[in-house]
PDB file of N, CA and C in Angstrom:
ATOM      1  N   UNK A   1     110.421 166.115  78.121  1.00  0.00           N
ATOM      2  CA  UNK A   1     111.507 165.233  78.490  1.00  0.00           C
ATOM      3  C   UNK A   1     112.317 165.839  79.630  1.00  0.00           C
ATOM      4  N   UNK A   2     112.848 167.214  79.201  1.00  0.00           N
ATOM      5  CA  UNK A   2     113.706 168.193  80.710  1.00  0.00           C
ATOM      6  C   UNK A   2     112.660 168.035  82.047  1.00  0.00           C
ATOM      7  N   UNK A   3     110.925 168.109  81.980  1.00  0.00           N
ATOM      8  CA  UNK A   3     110.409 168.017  82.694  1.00  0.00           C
ATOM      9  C   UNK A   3     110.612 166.618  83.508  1.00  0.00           C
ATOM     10  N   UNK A   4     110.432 165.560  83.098  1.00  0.00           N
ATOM     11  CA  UNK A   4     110.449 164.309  83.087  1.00  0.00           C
ATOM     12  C   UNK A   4     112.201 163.976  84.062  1.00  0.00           C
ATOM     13  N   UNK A   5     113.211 164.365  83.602  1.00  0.00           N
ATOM     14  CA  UNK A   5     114.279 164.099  84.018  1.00  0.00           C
ATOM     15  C   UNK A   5     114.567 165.321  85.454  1.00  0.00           C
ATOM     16  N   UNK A   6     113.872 166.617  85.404  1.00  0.00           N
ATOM     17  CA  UNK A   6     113.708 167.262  86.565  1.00  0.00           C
ATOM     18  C   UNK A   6     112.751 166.900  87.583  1.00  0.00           C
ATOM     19  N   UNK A   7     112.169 166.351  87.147  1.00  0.00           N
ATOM     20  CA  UNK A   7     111.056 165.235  88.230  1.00  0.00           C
ATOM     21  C   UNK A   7     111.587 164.523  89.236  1.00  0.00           C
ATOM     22  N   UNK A   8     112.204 163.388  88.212  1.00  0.00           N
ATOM     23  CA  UNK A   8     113.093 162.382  88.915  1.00  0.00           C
ATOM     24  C   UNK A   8     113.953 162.837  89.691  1.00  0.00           C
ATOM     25  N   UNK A   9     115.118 163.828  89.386  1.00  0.00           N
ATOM     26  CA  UNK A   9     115.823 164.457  89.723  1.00  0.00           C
ATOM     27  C   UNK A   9     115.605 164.750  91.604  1.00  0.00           C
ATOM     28  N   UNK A  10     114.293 165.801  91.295  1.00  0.00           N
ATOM     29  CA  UNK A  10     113.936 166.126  92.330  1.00  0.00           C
ATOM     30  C   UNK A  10     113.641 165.524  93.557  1.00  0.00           C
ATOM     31  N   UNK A  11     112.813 163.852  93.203  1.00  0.00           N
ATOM     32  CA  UNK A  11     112.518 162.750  93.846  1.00  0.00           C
ATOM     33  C   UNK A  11     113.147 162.106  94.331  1.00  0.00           C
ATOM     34  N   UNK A  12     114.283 162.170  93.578  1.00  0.00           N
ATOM     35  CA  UNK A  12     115.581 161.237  94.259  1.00  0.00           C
ATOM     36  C   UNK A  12     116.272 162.043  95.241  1.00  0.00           C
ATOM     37  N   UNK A  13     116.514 163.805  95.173  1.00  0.00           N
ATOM     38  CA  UNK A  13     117.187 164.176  95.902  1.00  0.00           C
ATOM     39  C   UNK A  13     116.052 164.436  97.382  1.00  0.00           C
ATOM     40  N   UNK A  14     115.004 164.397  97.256  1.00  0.00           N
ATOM     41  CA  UNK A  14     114.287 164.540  98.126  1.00  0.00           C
ATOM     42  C   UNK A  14     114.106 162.705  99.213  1.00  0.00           C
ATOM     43  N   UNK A  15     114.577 161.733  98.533  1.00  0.00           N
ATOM     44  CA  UNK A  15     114.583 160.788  99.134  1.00  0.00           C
ATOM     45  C   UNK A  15     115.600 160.660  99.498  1.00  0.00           C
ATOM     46  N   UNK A  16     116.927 160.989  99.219  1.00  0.00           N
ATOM     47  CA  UNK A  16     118.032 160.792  99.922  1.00  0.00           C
ATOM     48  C   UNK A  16     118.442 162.271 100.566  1.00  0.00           C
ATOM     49  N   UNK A  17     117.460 162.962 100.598  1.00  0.00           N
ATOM     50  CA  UNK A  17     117.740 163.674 101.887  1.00  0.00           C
ATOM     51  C   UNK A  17     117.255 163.199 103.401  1.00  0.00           C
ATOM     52  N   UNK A  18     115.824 162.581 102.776  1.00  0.00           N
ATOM     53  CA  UNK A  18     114.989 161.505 103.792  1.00  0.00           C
ATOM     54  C   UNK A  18     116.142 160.449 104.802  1.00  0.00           C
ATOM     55  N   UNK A  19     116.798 159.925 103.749  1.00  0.00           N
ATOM     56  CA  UNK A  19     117.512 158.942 104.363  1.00  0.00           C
ATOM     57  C   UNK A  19     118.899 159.681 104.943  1.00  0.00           C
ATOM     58  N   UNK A  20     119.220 160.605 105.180  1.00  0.00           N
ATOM     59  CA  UNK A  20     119.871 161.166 106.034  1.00  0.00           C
ATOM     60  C   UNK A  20     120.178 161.629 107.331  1.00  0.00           C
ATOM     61  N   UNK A  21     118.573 161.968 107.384  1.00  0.00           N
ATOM     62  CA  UNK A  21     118.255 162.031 108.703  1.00  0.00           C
ATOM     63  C   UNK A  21     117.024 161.018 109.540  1.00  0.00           C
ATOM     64  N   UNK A  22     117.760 159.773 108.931  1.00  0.00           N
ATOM     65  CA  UNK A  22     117.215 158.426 109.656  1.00  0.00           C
ATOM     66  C   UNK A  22     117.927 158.539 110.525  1.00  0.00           C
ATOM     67  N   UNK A  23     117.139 158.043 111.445  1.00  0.00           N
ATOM     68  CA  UNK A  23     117.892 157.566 113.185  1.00  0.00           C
ATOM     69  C   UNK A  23     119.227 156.602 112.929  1.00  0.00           C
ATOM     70  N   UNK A  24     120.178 156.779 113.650  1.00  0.00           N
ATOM     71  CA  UNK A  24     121.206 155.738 113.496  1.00  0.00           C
ATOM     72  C   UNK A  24     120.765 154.548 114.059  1.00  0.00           C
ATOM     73  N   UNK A  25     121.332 153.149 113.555  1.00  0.00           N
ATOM     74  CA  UNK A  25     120.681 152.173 114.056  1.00  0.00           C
ATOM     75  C   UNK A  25     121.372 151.547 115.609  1.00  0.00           C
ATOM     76  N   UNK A  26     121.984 151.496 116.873  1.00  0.00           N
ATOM     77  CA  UNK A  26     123.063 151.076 117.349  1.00  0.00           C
ATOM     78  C   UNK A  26     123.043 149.391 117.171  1.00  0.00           C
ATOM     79  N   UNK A  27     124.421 149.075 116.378  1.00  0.00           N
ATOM     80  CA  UNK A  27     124.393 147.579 116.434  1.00  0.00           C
ATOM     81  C   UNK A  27     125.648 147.178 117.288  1.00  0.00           C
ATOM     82  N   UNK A  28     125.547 148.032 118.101  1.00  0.00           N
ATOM     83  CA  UNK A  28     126.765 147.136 119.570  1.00  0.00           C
ATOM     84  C   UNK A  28     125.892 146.320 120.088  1.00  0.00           C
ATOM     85  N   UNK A  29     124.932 146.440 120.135  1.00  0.00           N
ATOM     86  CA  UNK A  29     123.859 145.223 120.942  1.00  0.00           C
ATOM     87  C   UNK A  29     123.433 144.126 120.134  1.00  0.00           C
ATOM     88  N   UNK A  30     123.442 143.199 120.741  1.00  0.00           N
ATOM     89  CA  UNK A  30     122.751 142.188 119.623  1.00  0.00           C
ATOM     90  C   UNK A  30     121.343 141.416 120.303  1.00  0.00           C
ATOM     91  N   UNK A  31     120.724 141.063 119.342  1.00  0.00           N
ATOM     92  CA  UNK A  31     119.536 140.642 119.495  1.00  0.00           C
ATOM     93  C   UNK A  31     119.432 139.956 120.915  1.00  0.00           C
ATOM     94  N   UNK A  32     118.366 139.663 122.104  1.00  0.00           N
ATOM     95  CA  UNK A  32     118.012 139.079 123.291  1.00  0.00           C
ATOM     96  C   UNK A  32     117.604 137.416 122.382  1.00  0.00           C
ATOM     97  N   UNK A  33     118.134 136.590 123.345  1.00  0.00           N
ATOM     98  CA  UNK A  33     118.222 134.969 122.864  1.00  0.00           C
ATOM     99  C   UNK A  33     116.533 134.588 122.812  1.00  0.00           C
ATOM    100  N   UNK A  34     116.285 135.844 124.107  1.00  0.00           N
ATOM    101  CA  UNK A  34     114.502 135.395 124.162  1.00  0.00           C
ATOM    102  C   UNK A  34     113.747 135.533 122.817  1.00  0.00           C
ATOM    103  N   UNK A  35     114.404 136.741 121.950  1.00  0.00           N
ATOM    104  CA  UNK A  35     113.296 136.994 120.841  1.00  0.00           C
ATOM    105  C   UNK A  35     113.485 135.765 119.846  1.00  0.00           C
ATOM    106  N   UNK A  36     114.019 134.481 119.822  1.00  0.00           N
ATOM    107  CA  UNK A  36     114.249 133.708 119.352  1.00  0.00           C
ATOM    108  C   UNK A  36     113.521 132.396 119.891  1.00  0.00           C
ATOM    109  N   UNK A  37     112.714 132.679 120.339  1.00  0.00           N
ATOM    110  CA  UNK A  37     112.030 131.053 121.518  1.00  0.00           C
ATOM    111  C   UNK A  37     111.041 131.160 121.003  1.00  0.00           C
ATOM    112  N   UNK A  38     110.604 130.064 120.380  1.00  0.00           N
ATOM    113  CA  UNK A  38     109.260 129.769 120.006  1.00  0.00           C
ATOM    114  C   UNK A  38     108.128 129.871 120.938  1.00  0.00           C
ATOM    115  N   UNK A  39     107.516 130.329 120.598  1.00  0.00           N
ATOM    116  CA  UNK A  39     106.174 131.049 122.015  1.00  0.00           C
ATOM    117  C   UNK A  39     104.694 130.558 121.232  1.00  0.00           C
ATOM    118  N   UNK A  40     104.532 128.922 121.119  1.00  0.00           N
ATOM    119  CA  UNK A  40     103.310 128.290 120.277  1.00  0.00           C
ATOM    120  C   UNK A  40     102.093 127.979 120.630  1.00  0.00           C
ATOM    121  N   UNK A  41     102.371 128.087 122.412  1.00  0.00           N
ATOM    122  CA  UNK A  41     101.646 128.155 123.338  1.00  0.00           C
ATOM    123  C   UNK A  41     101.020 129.324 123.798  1.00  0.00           C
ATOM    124  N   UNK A  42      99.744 129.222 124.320  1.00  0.00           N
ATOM    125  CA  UNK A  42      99.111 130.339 125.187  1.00  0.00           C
ATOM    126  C   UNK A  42     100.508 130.878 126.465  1.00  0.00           C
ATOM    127  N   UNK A  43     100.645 129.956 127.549  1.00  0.00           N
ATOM    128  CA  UNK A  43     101.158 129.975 128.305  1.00  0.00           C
ATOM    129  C   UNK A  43     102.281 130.480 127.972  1.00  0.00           C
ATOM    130  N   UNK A  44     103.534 129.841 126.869  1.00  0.00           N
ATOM    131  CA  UNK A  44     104.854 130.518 126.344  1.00  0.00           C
ATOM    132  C   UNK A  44     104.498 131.974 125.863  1.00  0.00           C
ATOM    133  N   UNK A  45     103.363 131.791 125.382  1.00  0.00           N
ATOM    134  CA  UNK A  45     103.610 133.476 124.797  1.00  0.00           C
ATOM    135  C   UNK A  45     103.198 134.388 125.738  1.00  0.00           C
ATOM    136  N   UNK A  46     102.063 133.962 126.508  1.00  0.00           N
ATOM    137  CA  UNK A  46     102.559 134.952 127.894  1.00  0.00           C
ATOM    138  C   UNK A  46     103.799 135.107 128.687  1.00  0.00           C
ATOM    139  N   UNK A  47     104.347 133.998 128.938  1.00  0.00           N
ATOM    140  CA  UNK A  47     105.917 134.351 129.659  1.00  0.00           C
ATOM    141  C   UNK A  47     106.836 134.926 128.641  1.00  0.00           C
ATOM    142  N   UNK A  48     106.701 134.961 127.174  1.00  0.00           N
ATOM    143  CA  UNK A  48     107.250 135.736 126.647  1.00  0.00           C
ATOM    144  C   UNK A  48     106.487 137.121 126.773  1.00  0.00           C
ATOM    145  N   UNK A  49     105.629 137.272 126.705  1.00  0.00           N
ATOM    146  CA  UNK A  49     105.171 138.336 126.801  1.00  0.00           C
ATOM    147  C   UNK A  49     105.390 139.671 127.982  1.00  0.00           C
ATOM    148  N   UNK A  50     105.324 138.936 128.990  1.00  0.00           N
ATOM    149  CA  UNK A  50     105.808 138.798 130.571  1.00  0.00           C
ATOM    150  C   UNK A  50     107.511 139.317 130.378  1.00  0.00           C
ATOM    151  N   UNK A  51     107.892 138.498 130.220  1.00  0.00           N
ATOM    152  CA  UNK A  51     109.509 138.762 129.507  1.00  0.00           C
ATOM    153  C   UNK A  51     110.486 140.062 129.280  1.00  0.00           C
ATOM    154  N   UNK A  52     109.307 140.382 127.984  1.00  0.00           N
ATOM    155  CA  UNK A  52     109.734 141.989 127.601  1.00  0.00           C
ATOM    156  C   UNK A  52     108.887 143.065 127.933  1.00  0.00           C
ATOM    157  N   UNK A  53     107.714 142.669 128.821  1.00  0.00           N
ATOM    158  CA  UNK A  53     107.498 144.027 129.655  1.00  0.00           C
ATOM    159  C   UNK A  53     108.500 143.992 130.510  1.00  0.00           C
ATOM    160  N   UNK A  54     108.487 143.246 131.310  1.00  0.00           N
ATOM    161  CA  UNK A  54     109.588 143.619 132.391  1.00  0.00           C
ATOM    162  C   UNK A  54     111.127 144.151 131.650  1.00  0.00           C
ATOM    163  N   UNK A  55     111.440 143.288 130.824  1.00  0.00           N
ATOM    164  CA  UNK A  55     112.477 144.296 130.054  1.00  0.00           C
ATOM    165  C   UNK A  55     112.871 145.856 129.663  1.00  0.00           C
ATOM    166  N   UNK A  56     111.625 145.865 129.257  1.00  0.00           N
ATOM    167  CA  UNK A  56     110.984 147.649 128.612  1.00  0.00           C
ATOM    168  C   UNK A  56     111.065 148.330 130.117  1.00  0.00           C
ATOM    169  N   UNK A  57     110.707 147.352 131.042  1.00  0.00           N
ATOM    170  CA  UNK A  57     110.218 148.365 132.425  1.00  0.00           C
ATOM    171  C   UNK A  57     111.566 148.730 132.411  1.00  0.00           C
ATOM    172  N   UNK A  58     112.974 148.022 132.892  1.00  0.00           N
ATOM    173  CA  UNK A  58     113.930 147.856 133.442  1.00  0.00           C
ATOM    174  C   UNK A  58     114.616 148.767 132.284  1.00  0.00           C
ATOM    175  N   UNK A  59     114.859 148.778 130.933  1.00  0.00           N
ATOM    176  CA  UNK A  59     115.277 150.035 130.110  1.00  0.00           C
ATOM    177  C   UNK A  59     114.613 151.178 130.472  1.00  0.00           C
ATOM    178  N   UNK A  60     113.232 151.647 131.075  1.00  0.00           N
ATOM    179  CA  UNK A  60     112.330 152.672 130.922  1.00  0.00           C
ATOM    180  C   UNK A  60     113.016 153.547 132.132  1.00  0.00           C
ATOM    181  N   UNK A  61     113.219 152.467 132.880  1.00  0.00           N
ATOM    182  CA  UNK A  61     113.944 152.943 134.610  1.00  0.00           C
ATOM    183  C   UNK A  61     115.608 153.386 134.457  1.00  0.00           C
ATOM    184  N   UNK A  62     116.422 152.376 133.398  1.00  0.00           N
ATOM    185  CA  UNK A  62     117.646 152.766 133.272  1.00  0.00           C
ATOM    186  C   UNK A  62     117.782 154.662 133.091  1.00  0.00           C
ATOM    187  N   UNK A  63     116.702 154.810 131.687  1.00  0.00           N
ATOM    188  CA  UNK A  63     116.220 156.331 131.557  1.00  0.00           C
ATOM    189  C   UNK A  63     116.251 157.241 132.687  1.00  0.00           C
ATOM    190  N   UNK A  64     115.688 156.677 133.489  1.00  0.00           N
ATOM    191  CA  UNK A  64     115.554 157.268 134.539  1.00  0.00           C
ATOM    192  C   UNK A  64     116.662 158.335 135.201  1.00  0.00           C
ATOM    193  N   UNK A  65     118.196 157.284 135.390  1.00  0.00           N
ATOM    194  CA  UNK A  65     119.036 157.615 136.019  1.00  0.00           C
ATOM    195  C   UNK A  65     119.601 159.359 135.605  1.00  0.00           C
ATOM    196  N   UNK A  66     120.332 159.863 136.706  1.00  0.00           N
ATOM    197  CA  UNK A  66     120.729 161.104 136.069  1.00  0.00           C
ATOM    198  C   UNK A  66     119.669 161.929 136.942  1.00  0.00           C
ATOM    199  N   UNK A  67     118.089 161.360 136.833  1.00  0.00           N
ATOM    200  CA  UNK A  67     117.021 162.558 137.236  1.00  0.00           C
ATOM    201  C   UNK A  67     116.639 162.735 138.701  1.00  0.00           C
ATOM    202  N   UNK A  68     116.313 163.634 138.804  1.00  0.00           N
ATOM    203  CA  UNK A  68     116.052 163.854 140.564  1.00  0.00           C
ATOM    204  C   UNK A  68     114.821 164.596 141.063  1.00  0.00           C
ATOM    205  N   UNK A  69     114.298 164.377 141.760  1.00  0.00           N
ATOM    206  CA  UNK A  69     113.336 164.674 142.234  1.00  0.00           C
ATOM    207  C   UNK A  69     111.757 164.878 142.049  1.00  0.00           C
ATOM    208  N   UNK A  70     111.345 165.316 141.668  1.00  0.00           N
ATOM    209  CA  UNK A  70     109.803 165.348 141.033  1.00  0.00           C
ATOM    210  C   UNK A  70     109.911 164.787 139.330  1.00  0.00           C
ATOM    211  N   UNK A  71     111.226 165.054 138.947  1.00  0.00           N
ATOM    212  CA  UNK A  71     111.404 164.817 137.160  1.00  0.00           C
ATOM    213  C   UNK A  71     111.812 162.931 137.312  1.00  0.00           C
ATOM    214  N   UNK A  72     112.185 163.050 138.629  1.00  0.00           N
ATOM    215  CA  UNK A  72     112.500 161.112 138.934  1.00  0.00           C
ATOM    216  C   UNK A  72     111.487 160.037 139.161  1.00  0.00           C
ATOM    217  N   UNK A  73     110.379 161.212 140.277  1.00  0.00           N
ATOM    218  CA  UNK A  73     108.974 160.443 140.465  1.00  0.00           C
ATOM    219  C   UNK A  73     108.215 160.149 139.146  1.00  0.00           C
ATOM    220  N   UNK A  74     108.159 161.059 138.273  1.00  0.00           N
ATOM    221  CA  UNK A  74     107.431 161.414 136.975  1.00  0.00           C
ATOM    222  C   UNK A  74     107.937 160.001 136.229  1.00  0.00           C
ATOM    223  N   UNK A  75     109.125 159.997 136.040  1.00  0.00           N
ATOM    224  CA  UNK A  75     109.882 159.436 134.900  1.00  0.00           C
ATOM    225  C   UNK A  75     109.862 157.768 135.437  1.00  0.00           C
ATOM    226  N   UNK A  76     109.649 157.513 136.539  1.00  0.00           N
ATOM    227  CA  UNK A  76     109.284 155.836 137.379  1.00  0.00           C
ATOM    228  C   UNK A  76     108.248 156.066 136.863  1.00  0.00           C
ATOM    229  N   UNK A  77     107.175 156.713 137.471  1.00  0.00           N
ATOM    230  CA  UNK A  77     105.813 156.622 137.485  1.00  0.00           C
ATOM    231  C   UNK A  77     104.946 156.245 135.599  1.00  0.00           C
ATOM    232  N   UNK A  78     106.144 156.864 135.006  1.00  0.00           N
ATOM    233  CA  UNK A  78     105.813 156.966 133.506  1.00  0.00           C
ATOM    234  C   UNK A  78     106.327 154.917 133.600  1.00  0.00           C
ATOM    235  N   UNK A  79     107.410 154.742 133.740  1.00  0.00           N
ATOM    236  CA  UNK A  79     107.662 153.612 133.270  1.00  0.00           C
ATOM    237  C   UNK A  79     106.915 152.577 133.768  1.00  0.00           C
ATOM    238  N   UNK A  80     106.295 153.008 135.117  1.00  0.00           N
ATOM    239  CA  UNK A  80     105.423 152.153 135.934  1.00  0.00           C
ATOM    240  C   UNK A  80     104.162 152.126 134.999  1.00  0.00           C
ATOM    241  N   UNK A  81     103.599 153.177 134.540  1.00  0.00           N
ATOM    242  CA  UNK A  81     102.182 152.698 133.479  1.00  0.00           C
ATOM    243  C   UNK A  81     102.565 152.040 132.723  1.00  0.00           C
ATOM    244  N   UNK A  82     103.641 152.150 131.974  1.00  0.00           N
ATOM    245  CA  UNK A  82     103.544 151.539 130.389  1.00  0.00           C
ATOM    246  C   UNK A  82     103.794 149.847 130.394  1.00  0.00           C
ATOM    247  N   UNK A  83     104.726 149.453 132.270  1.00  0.00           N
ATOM    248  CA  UNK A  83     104.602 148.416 131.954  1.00  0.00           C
ATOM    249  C   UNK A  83     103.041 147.909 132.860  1.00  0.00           C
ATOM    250  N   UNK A  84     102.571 148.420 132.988  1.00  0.00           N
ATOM    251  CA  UNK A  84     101.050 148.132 133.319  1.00  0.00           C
ATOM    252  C   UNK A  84     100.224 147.662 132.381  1.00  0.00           C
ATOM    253  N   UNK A  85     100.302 148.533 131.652  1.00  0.00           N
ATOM    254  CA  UNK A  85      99.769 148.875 130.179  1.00  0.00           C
ATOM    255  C   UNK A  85     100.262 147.386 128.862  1.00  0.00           C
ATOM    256  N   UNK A  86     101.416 147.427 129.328  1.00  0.00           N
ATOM    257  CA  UNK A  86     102.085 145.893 128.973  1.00  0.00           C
ATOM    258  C   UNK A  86     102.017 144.742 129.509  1.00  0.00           C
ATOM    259  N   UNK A  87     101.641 144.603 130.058  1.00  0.00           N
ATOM    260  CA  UNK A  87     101.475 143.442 130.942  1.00  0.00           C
ATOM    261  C   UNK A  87      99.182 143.209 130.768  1.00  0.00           C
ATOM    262  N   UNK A  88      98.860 144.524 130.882  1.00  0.00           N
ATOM    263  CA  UNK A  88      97.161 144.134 130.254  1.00  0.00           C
ATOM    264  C   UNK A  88      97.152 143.743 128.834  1.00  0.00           C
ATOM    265  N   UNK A  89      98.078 144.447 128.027  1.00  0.00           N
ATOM    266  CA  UNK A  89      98.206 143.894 126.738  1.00  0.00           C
ATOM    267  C   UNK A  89      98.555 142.666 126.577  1.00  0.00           C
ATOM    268  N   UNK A  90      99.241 142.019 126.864  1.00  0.00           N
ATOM    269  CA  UNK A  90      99.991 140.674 127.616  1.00  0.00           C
ATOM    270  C   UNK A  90      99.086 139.736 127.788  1.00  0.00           C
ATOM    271  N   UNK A  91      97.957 140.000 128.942  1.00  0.00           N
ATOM    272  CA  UNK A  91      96.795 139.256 129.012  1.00  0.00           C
ATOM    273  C   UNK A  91      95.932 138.871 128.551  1.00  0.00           C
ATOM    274  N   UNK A  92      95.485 140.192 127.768  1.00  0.00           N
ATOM    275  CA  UNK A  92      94.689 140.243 126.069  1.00  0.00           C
ATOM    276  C   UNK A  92      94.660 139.471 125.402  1.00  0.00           C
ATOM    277  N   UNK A  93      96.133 139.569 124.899  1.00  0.00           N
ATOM    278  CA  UNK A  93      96.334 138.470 123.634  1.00  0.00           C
ATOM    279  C   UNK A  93      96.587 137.044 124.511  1.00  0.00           C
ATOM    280  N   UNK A  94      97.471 136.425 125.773  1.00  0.00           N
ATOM    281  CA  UNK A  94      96.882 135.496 126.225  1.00  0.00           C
ATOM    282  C   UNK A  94      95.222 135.016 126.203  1.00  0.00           C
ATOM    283  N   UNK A  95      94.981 135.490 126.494  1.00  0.00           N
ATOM    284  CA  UNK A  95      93.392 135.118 126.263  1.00  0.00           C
ATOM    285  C   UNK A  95      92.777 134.988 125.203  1.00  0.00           C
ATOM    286  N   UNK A  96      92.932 136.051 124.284  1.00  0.00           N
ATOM    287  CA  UNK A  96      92.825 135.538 122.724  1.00  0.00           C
ATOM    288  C   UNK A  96      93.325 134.437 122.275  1.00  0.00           C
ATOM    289  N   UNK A  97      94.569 134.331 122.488  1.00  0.00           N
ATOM    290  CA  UNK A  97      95.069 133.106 122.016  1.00  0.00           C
ATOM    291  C   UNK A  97      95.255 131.535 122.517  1.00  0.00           C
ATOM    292  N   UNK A  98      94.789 131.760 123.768  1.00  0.00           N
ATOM    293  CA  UNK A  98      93.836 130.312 124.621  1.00  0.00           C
ATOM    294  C   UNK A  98      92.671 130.327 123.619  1.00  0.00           C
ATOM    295  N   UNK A  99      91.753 131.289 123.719  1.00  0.00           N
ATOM    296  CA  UNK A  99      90.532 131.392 123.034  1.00  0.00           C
ATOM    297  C   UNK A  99      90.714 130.444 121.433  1.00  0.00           C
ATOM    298  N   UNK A 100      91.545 130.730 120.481  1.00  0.00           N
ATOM    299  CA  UNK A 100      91.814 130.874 119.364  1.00  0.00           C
ATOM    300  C   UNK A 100      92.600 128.651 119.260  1.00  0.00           C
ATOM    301  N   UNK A 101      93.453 129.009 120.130  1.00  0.00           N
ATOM    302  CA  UNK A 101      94.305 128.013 120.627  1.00  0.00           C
ATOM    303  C   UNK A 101      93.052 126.912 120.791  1.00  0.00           C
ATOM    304  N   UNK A 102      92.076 126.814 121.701  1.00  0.00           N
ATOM    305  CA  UNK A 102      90.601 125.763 122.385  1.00  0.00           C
ATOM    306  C   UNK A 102      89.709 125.707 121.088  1.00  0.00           C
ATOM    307  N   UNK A 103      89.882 126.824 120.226  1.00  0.00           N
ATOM    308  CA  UNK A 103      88.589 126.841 119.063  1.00  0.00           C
ATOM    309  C   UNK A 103      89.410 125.825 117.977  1.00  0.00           C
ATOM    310  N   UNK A 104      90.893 125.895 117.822  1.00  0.00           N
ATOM    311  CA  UNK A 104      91.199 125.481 116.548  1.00  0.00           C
ATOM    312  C   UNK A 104      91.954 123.929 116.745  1.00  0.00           C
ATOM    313  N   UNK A 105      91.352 123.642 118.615  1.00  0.00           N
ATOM    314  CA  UNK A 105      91.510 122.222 118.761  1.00  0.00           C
ATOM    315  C   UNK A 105      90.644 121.152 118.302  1.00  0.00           C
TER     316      UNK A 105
END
């Protein structure tokens, strides 16, 4: 039974140590009106898609500021792949979902 109640014990303090050092959440921002638009279409969900790469780019670049010189080229150049990288992903699932969209007409 002492075993049983030192178990728990242990589990619980080990989970709310977990939750301590969760990331803070910031809620000064509130949600973008875009993540709220129905995107039912091939076409909508690419311009949504479209949307928040360029978003991500434009936060990735805010990062940026502050840096100088080779750590500035690096840190564009980083934000420049990922929205590359977002925008092929983007196309992907456009196409899947024309694909998916023409099959389940």
């Amino acid at each position: 039974m002492k075993k049983n109640i030192l178990a728990v014990s242990l589990l619980l303090a080990a989970a709310l140590a977990g939750a301590a050092h969760a990331a803070e959440e910031d809620v000064t921002r509130t949600d973008p009106a875009r993540w709220y638009k129905a995107d039912d279409t091939p076409k909508a969900r690419l311009q949504n898609l479209t949307t928040e790469a360029n978003a991500a780019y434009g936060e990735a670049v805010k990062e940026c500021k502050g840096k100088r010189g080779k750590e500035l080229k690096a840190c564009r150049a980083e934000a420049g792949s990922a929205k590359k990288e977002d925008m092929e992903r983007a196309k992907r699932i456009y196409n899947d979902y024309k694909a998916t969209a023409g099959a389940s007409s």
